[in-house]
N, C-alpha and C. Protein backbone atom coordinates (compact mmCIF):
# COMPACT_ATOMS: atom_id res chain seq x y z
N UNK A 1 -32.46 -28.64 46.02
CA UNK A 1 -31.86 -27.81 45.00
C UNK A 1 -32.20 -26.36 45.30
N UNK A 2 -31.44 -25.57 45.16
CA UNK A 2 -31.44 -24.20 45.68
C UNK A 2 -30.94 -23.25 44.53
N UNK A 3 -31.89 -21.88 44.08
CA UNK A 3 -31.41 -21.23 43.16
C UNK A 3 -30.90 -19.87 43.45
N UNK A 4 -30.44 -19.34 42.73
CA UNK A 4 -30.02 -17.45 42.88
C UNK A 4 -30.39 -16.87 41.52
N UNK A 5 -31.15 -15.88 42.00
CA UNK A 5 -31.12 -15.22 40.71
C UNK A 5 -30.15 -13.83 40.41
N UNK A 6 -29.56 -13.68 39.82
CA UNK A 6 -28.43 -12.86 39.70
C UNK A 6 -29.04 -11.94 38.09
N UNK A 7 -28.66 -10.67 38.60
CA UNK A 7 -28.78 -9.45 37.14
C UNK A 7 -27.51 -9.11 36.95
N UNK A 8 -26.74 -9.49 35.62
CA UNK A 8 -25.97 -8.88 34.85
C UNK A 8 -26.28 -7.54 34.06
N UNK A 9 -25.57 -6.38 34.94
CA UNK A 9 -25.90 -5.33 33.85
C UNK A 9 -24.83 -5.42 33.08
N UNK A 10 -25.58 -4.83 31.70
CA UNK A 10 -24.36 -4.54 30.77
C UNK A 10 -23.09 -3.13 30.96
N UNK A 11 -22.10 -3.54 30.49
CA UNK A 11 -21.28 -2.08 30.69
C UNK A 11 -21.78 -1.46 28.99
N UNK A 12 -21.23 0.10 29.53
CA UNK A 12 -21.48 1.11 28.62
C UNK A 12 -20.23 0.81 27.50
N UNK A 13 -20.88 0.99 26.26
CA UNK A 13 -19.49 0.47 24.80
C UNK A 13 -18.50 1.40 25.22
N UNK A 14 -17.40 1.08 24.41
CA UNK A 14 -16.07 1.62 24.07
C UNK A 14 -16.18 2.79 23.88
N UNK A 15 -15.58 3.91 24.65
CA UNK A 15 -15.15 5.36 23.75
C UNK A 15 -14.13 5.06 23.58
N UNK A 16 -14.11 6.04 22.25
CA UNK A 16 -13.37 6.39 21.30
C UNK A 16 -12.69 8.02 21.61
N UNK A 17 -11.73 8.46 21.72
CA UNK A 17 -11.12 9.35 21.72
C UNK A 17 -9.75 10.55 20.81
N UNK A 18 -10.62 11.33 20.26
CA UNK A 18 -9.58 12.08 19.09
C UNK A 18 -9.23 13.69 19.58
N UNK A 19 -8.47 13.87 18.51
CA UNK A 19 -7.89 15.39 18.51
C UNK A 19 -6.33 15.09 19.29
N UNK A 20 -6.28 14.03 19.01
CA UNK A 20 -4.13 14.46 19.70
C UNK A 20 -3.68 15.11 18.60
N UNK A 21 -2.16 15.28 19.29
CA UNK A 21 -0.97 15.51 18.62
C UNK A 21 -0.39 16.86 19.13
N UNK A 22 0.34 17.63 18.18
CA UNK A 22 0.96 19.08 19.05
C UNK A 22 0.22 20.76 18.52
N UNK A 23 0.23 21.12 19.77
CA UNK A 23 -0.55 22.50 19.49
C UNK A 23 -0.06 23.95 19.96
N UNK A 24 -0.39 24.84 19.87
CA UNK A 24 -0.02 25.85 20.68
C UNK A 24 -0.99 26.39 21.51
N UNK A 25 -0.55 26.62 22.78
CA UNK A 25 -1.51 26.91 23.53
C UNK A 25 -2.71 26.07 24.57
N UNK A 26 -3.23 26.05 23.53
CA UNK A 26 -4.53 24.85 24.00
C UNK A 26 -5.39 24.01 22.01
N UNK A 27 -5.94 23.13 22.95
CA UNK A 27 -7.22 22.52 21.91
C UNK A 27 -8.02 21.44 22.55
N UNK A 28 -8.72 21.41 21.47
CA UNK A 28 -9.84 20.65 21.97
C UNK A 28 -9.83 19.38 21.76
N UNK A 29 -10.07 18.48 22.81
CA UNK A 29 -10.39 17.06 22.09
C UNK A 29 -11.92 16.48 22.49
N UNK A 30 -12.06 15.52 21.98
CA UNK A 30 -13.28 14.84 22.14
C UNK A 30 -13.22 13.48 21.96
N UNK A 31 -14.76 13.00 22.43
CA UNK A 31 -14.95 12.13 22.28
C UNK A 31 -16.52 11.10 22.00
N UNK A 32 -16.52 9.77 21.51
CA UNK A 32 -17.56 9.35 21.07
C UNK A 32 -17.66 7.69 20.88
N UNK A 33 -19.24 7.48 21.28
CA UNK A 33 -19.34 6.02 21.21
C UNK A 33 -19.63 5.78 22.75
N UNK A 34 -19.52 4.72 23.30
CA UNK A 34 -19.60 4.47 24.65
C UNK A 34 -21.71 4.41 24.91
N UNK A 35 -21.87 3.58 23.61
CA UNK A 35 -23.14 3.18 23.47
C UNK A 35 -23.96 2.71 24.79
N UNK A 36 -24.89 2.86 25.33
CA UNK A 36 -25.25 2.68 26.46
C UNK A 36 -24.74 3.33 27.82
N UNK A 37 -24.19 4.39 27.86
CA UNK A 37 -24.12 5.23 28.91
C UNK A 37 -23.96 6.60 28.09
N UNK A 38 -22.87 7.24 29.86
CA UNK A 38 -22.76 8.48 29.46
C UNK A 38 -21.10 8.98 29.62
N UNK A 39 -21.00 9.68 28.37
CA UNK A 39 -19.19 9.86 28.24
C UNK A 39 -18.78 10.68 29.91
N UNK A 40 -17.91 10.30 30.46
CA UNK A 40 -17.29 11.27 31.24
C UNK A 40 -16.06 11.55 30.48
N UNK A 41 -15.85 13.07 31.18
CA UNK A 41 -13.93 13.34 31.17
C UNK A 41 -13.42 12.81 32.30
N UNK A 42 -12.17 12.14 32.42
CA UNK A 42 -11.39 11.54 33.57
C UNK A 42 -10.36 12.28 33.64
N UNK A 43 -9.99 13.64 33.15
CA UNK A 43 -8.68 13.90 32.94
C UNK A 43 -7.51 13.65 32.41
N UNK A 44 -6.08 13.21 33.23
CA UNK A 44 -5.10 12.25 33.09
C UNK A 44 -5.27 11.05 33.72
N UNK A 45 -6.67 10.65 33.75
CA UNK A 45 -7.01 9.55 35.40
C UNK A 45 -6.79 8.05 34.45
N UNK A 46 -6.28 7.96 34.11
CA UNK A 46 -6.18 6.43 33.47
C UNK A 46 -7.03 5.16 34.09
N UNK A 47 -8.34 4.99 33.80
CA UNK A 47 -8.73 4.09 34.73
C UNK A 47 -9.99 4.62 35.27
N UNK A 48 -10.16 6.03 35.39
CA UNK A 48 -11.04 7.21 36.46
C UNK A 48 -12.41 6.45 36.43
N UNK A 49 -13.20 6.73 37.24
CA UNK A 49 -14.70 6.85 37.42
C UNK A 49 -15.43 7.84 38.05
N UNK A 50 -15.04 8.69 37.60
CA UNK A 50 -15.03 10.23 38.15
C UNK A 50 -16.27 10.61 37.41
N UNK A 51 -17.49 11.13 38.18
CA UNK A 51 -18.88 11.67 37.50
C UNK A 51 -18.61 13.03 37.47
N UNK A 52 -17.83 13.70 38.10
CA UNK A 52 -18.13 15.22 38.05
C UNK A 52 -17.87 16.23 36.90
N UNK A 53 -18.15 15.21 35.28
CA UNK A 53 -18.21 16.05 33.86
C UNK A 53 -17.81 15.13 32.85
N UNK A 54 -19.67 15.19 32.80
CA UNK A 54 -20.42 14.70 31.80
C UNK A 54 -19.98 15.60 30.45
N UNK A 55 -18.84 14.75 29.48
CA UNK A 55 -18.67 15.59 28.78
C UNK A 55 -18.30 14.80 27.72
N UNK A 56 -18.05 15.42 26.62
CA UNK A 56 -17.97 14.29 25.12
C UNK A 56 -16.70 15.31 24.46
N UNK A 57 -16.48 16.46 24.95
CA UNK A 57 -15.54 17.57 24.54
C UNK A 57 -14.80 18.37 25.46
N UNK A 58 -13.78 18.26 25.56
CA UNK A 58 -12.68 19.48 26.56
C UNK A 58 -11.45 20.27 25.94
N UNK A 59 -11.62 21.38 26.54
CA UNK A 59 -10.70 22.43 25.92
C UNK A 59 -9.42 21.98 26.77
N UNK A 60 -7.91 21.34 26.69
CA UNK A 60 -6.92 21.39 27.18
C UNK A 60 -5.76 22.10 27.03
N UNK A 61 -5.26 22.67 28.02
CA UNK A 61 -4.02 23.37 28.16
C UNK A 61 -2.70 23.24 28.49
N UNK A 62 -2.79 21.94 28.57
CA UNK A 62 -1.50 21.09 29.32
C UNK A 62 -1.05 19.77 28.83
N UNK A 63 0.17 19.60 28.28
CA UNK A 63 0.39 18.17 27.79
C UNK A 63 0.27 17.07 28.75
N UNK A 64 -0.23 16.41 27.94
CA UNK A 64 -0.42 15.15 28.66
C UNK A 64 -1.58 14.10 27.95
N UNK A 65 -1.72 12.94 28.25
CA UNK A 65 -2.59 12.02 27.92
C UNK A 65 -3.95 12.28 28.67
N UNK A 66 -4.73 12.08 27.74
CA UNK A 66 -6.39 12.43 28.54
C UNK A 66 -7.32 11.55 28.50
N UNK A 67 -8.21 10.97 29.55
CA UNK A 67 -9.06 9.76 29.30
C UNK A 67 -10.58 9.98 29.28
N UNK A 68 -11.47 9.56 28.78
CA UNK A 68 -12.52 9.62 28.38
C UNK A 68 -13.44 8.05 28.53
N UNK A 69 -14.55 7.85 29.62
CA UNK A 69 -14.78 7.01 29.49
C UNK A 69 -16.74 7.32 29.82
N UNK A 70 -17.11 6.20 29.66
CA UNK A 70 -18.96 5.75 29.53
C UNK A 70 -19.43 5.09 30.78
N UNK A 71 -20.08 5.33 31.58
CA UNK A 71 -20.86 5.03 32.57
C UNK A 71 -22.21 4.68 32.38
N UNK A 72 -23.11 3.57 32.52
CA UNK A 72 -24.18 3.57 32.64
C UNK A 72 -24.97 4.12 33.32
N UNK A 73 -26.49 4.26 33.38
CA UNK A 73 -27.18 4.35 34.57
C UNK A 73 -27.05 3.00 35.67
N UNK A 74 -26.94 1.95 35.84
CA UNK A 74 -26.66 1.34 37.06
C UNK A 74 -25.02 1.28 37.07
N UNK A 75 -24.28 1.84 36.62
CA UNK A 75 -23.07 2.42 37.02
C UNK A 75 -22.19 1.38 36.60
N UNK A 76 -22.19 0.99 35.85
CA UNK A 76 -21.45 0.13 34.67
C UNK A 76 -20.54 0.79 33.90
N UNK A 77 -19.02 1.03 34.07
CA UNK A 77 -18.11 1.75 33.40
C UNK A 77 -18.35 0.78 31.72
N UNK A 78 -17.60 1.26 30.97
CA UNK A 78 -17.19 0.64 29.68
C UNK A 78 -15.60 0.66 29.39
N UNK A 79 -15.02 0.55 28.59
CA UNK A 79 -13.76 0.65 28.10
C UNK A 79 -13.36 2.19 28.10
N UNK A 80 -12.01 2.60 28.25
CA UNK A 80 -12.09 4.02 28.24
C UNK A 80 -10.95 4.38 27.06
N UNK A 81 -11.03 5.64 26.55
CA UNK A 81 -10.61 6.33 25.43
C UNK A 81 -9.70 7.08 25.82
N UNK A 82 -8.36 7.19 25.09
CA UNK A 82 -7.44 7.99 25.57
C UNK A 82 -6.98 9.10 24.15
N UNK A 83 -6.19 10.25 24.66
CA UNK A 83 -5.66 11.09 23.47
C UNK A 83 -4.46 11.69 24.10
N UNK A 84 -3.39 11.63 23.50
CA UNK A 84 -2.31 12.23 24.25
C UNK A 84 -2.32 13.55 23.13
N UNK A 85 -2.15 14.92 24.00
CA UNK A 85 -1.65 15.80 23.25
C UNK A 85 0.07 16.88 24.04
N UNK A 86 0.16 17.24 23.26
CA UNK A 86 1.36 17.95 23.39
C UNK A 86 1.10 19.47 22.81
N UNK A 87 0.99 20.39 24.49
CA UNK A 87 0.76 21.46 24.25
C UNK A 87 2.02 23.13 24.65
N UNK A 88 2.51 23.70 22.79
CA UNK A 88 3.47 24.35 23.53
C UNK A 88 2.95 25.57 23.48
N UNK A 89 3.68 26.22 25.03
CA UNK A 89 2.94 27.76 25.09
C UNK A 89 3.45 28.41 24.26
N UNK A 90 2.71 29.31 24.23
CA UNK A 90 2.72 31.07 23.40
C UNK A 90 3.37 31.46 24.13
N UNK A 91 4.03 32.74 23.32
CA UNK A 91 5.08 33.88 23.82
C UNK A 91 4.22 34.62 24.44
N UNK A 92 4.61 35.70 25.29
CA UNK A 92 4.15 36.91 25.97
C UNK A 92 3.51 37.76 24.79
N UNK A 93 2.50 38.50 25.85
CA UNK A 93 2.05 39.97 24.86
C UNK A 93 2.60 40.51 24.47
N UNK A 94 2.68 41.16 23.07
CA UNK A 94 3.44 42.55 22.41
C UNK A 94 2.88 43.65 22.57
N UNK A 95 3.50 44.39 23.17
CA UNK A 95 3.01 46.05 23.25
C UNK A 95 4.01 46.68 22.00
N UNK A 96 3.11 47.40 21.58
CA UNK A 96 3.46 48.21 20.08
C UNK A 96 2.97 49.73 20.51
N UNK A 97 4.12 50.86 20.76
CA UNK A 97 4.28 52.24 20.93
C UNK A 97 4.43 52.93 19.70
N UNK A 98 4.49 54.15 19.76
CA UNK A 98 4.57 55.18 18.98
C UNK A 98 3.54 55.97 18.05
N UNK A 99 2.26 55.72 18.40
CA UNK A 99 1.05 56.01 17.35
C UNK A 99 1.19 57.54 17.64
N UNK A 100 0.04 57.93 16.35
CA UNK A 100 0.29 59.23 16.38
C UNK A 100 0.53 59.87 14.93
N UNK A 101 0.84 61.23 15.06
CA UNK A 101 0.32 61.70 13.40
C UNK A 101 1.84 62.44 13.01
N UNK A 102 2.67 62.29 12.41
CA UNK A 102 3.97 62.79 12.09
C UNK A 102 4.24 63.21 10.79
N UNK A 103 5.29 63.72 11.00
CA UNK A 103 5.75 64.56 9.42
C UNK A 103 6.98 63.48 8.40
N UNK A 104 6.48 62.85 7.74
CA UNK A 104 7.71 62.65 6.83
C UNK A 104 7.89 60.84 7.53
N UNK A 105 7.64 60.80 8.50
CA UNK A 105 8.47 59.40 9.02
C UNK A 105 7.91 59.17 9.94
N UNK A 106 7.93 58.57 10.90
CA UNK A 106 8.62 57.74 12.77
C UNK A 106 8.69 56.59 12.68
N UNK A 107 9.29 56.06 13.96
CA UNK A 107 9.86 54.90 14.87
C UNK A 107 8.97 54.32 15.30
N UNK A 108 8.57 53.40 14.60
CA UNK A 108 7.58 52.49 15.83
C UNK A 108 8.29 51.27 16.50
N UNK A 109 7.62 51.20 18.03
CA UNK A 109 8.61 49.82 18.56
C UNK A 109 7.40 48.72 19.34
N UNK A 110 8.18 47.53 19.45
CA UNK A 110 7.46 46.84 20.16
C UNK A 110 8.28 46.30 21.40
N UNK A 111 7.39 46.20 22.61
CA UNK A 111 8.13 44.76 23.26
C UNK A 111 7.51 43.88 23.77
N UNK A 112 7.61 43.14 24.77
CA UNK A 112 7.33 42.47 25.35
C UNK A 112 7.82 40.76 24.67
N UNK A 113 6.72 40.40 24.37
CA UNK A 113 6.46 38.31 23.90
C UNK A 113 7.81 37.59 24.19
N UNK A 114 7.51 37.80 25.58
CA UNK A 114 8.52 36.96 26.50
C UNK A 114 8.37 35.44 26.09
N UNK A 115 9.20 34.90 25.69
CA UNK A 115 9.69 33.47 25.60
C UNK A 115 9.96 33.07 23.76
N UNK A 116 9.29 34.48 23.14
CA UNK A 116 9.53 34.00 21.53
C UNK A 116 10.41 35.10 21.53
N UNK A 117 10.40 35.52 19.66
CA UNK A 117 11.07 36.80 18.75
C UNK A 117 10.05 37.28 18.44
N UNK A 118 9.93 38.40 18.63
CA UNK A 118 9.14 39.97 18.07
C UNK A 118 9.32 39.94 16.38
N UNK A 119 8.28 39.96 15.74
CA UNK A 119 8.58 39.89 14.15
C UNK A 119 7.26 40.91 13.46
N UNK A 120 7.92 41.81 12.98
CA UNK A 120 7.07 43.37 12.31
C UNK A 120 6.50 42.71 10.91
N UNK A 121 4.99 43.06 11.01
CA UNK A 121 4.14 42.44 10.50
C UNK A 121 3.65 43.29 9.18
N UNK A 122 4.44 44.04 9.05
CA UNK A 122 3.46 45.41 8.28
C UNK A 122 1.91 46.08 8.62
N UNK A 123 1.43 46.01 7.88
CA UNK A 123 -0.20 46.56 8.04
C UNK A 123 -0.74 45.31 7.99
N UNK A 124 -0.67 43.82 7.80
CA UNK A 124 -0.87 42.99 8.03
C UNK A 124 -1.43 42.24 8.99
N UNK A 125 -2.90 42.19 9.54
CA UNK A 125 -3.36 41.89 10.67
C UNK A 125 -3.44 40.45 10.69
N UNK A 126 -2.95 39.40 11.90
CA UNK A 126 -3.14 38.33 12.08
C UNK A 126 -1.55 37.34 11.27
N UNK A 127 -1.11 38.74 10.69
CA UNK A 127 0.09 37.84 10.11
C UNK A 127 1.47 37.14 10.89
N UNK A 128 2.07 36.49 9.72
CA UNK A 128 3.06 35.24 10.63
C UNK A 128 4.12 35.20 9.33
N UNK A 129 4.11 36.53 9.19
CA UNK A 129 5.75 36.51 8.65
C UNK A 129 6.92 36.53 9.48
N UNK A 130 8.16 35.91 8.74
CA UNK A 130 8.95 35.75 9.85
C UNK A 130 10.19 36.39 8.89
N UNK A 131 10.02 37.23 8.64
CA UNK A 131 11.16 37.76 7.05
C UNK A 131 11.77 38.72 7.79
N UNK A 132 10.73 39.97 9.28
CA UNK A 132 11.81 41.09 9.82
C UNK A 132 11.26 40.54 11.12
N UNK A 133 12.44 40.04 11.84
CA UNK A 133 12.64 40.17 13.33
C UNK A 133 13.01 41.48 13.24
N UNK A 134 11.86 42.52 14.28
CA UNK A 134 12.49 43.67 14.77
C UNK A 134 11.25 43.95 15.56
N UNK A 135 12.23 44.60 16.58
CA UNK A 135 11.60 45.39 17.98
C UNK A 135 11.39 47.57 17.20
N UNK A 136 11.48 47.41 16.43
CA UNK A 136 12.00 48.70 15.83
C UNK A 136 12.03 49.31 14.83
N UNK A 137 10.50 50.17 14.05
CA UNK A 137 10.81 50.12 12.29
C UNK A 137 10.02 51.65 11.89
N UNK A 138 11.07 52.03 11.33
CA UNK A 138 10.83 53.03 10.47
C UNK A 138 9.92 53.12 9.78
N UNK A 139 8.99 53.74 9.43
CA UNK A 139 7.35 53.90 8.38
C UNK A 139 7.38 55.54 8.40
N UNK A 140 6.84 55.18 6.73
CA UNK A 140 7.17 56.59 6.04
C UNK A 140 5.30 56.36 5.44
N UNK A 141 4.44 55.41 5.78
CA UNK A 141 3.26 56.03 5.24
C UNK A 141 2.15 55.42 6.15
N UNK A 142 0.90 56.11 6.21
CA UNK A 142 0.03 55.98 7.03
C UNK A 142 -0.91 54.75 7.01
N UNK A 143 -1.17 54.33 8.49
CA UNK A 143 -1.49 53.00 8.26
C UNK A 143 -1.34 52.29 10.23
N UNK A 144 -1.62 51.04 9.87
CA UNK A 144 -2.27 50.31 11.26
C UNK A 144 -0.96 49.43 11.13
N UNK A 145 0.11 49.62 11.73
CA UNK A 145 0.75 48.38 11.76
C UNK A 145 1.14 47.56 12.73
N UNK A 146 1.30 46.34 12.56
CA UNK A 146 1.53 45.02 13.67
C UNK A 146 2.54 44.47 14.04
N UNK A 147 2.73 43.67 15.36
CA UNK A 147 4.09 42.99 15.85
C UNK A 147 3.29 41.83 16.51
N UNK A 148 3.87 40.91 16.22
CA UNK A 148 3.74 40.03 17.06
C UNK A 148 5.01 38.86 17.40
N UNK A 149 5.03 37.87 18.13
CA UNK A 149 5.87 37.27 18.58
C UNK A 149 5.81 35.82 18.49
N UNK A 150 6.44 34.70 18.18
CA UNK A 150 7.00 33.60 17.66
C UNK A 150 8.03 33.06 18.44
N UNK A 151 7.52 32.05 19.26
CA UNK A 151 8.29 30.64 20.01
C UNK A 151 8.98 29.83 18.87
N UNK A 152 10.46 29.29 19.45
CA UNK A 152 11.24 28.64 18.47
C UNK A 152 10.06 27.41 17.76
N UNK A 153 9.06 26.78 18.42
CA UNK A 153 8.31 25.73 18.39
C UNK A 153 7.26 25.98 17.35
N UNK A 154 6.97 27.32 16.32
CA UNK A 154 6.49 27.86 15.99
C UNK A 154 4.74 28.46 16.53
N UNK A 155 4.99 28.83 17.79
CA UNK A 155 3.97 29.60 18.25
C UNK A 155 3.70 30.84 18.10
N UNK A 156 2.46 31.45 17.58
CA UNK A 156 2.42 32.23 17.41
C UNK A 156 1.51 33.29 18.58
N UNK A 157 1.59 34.55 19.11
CA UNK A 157 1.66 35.12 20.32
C UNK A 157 0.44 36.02 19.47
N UNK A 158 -0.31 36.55 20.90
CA UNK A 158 -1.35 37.88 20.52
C UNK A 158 -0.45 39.11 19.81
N UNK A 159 -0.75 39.57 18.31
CA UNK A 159 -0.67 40.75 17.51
C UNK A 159 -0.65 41.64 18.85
N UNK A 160 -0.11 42.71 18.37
CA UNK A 160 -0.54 44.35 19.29
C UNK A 160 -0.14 45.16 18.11
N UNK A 161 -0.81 46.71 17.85
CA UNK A 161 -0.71 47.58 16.59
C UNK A 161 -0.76 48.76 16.91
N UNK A 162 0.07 49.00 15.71
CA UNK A 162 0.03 50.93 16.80
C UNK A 162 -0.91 51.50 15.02
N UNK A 163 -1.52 52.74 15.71
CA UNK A 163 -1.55 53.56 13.80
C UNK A 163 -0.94 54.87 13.96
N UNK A 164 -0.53 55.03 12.88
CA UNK A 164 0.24 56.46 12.46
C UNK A 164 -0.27 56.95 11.47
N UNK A 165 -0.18 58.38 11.60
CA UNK A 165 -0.42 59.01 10.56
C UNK A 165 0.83 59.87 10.11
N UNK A 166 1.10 59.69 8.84
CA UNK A 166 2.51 60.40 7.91
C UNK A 166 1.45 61.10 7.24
N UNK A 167 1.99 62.76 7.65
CA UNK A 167 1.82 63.59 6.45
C UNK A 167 3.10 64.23 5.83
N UNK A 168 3.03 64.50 4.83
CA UNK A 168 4.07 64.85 3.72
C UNK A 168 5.06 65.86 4.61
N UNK A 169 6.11 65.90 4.04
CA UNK A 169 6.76 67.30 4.70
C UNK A 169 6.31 68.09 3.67
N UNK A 170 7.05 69.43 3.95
CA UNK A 170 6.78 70.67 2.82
C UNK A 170 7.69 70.20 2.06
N UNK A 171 7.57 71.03 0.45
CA UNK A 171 8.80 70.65 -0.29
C UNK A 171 10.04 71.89 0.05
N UNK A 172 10.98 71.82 -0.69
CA UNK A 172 12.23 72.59 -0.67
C UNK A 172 11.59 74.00 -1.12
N UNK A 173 12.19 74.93 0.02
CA UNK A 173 12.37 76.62 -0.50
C UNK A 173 13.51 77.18 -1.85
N UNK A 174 12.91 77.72 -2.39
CA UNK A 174 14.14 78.38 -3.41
C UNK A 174 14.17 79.65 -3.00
N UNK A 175 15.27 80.51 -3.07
CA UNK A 175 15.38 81.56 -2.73
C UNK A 175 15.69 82.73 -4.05
């Protein structure tokens, strides 16, 4: 009679993987569980055993499905975790001209936010009104105002601001 002795290692538990769905730009997903090892990122690697990032969290910029899986120390994968996200880009930068100190009025303009619409924000920093599409606006009082730009997908693009200063005109001469 003749024996073998054989070691079963265990694999590392199940990750778990969250943060899908649609974004602009980028986001983050993560992940957790995978009891007895250590989480890797696999990328889009469906399957991966890729050590090069040890990670439980990644910032992504690109649609697509992402996998997440657990490695032991004697190198025992576990089940792996997936998250599909869907990521749409932002418009181009807005450049906002015309600052400066004027009489009575000026023109302020914006351009650029290639791939959305340019939409005048008022003095409104960080805002996402969508009430004046314009590259182009008249201001009669002093103040910091903003443009920024908006993908049909509703993305919203980096603000740019110009400031002006309106001082009064004179009033009317009588003679």
């Amino acid at each position: 009679e003749s024996s073998v002795a054989v070691t079963i290692n265990p694999n590392a538990g199940s990750v778990t993987a969250s943060g899908g769905g649609t974004f602009c730009g980028s986001t983050t997903i993560t992940a957790s569980g995978g009891s007895g090892g250590t989480i890797y990122f696999q990328g889009t690697t469906s399957g991966g055993t890729s050590t090069a990032t040890p990670s439980s969290s990644e910032v992504v910029t690109t649609s697509g499905t992402y996998y997440f899986r657990a490695r032991t120390a004697a190198g025992c994968w576990g089940p792996e975790g997936s998250v599909s996200v869907t990521i749409n880009p932002l418009p181009g930068t807005v450049t906002a001209s015309g600052a400066g100190t004027f009489c009575g009025s000026t023109t302020i303009t914006a351009s650029g936010g290639a791939g959305g619409t340019i939409y005048f924000q008022g003095t409104t920093s960080g805002g996402t009104s969508t009430a004046t599409a314009s590259t182009s606006e008249v201001v009669t009082a002093s103040g910091t105002y903003y443009f920024r730009a908006r993908t049909a997908a509703g993305c919203w693009g980096t603000e740019s601001s110009v400031a002006v200063t309106i001082n009064p005109n004179a009033g009317s001469v009588t003679a």
